[in-house]
N, C-alpha and C. Protein backbone atom coordinates (compact mmCIF):
# COMPACT_ATOMS: atom_id res chain seq x y z
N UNK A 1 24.35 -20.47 -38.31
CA UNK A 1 23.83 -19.69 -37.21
C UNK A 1 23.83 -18.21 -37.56
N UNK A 2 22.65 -17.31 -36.73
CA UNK A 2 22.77 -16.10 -37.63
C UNK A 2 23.36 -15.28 -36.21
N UNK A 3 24.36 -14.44 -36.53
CA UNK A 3 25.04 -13.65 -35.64
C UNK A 3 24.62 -12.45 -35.57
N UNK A 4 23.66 -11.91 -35.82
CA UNK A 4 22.90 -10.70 -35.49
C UNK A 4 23.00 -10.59 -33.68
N UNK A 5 23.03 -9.16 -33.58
CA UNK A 5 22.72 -9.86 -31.87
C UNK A 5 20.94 -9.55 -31.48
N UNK A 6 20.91 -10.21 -31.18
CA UNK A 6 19.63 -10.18 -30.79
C UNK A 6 18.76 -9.12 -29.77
N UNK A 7 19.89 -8.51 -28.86
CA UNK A 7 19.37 -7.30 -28.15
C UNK A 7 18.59 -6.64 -28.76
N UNK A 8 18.69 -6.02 -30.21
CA UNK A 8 18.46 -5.03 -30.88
C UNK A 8 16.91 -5.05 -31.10
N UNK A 9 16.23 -6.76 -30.88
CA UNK A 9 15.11 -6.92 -31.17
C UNK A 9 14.02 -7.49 -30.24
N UNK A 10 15.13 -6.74 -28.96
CA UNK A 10 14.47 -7.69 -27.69
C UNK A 10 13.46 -6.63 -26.91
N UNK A 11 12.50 -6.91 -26.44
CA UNK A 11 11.35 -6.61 -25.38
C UNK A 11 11.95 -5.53 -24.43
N UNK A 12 13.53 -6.55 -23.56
CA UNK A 12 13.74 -6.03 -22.30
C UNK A 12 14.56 -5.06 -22.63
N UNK A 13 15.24 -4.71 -23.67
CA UNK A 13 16.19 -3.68 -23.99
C UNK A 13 15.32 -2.38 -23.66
N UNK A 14 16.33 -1.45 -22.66
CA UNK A 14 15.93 0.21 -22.36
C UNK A 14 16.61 0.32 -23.25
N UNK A 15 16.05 1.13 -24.13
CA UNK A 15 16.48 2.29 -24.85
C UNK A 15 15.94 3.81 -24.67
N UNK A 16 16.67 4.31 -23.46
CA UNK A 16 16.90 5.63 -23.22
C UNK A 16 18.37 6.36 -23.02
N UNK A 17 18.06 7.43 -23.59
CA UNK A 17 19.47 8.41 -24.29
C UNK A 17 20.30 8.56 -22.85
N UNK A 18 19.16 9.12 -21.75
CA UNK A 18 19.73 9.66 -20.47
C UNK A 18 20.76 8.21 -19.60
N UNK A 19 20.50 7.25 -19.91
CA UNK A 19 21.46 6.36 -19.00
C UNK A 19 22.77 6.26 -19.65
N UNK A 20 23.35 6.82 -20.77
CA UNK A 20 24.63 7.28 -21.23
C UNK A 20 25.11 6.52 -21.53
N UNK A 21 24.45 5.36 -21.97
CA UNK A 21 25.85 4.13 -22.73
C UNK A 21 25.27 3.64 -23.80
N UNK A 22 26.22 3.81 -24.92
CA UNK A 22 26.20 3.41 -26.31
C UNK A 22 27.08 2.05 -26.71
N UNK A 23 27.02 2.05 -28.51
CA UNK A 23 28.18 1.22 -29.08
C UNK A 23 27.22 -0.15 -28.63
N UNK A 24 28.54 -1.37 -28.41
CA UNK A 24 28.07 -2.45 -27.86
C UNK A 24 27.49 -3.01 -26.44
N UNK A 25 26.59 -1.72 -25.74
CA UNK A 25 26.23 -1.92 -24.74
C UNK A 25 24.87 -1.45 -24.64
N UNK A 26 23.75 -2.60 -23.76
CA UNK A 26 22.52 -1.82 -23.79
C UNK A 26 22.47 -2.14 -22.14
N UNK A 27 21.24 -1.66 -22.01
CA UNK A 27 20.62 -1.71 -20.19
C UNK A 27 19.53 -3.16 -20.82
N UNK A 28 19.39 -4.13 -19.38
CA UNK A 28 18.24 -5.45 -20.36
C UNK A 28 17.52 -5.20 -18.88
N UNK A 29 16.29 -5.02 -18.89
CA UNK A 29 15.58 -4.90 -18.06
C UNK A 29 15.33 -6.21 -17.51
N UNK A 30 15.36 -7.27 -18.35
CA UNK A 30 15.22 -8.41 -17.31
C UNK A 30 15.96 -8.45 -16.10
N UNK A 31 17.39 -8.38 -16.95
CA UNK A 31 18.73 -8.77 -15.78
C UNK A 31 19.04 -7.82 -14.93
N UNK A 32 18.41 -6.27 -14.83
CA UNK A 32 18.35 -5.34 -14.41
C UNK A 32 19.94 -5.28 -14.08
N UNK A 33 21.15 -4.91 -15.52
CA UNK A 33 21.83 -4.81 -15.81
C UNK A 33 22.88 -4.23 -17.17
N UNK A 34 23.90 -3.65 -17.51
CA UNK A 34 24.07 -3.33 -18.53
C UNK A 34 25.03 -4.65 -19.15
N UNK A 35 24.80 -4.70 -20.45
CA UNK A 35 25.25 -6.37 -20.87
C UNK A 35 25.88 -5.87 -22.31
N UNK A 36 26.55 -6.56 -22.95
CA UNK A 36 27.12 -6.51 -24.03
C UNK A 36 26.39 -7.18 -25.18
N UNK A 37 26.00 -6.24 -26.07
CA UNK A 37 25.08 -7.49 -27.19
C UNK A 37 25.48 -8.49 -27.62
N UNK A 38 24.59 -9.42 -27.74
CA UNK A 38 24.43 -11.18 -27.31
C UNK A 38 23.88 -11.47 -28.62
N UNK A 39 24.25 -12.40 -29.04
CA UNK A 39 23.68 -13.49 -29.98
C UNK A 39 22.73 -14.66 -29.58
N UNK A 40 22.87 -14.83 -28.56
CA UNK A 40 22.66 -15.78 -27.59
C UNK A 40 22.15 -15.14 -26.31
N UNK A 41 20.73 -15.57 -25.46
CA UNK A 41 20.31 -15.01 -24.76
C UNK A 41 19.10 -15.64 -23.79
N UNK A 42 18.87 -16.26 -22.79
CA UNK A 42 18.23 -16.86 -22.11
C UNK A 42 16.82 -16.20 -21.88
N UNK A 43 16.71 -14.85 -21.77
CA UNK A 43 15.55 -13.87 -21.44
C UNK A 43 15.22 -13.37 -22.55
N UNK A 44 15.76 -13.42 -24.05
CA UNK A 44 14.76 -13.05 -24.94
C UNK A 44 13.74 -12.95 -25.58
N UNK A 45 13.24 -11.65 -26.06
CA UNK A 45 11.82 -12.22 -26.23
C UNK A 45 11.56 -10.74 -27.26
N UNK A 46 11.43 -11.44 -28.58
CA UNK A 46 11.23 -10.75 -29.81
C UNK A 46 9.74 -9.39 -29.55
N UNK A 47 10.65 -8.32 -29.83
CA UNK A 47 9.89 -7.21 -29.55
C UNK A 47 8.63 -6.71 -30.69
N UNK A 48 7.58 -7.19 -30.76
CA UNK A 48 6.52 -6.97 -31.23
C UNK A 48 5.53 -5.56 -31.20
N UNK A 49 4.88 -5.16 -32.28
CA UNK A 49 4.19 -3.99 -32.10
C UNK A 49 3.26 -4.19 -30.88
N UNK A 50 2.51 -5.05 -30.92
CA UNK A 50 1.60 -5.56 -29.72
C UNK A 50 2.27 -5.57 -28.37
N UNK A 51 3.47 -6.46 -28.42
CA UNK A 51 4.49 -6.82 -26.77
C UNK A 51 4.66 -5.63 -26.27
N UNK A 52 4.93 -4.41 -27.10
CA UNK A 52 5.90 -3.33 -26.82
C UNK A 52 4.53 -2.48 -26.25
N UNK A 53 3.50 -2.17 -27.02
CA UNK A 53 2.45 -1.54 -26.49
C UNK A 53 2.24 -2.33 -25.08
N UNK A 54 1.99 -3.32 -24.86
CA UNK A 54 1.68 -3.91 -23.43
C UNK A 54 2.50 -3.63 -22.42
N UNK A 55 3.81 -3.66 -23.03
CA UNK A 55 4.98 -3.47 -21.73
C UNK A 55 4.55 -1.95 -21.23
N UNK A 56 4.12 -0.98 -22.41
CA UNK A 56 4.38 0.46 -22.45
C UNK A 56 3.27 0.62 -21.74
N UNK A 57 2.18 -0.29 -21.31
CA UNK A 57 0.75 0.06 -20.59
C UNK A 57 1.23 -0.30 -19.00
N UNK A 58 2.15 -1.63 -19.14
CA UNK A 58 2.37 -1.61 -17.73
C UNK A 58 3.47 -1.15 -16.87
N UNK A 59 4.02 -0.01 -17.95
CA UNK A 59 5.14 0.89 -16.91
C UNK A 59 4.66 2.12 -16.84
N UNK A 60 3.89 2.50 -17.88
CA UNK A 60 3.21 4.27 -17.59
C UNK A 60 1.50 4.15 -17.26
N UNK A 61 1.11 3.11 -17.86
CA UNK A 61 -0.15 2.78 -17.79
C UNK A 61 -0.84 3.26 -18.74
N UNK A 62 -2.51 3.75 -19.10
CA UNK A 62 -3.33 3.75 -19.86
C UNK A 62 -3.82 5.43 -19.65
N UNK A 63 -3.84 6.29 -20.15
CA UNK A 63 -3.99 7.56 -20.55
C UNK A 63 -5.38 7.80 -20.83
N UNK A 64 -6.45 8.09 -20.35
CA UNK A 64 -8.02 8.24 -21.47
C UNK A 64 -7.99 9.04 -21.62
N UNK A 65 -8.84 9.10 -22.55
CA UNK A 65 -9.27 10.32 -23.52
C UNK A 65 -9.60 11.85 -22.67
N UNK A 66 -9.31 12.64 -22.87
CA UNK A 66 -9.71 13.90 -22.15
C UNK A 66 -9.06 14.26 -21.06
N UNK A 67 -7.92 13.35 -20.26
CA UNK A 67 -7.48 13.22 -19.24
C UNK A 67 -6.11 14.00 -19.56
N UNK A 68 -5.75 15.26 -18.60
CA UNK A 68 -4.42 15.55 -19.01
C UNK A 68 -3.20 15.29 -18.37
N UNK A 69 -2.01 15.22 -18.88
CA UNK A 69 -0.83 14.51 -18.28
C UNK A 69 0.29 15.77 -18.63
């Protein structure tokens, strides 16, 4: 069995600086909770260049061209 934890490569993991917790702890957006990295994980779901762009369209949305933010 491979003991990596798997958070590190997951979809639901926030990774932002401002919610202040490091080491063996992330925020998992599924469980809308802070959890201890897991080897093992019911809601995982391998974070892809593609997955990650999609998630990133449906929390800030889509930007066009010429449009300023």
């Amino acid at each position: 069995m491979n003991d990596k934890a798997l958070c590190c490569t997951c979809l639901q993991r926030e990774n932002r600086p401002e919610i202040g917790i490091g080491g063996d702890l992330i925020y998992c957006r599924k469980k809308q909770m802070v959890v201890s990295l897991k080897t093992k994980c019911d809601v995982y779901t391998r974070a892809t260049k593609q997955s990650v762009r999609e998630l990133e369209r449906s929390l800030y949305g889509v930007i066009e061209e010429g449009e300023e933010y």
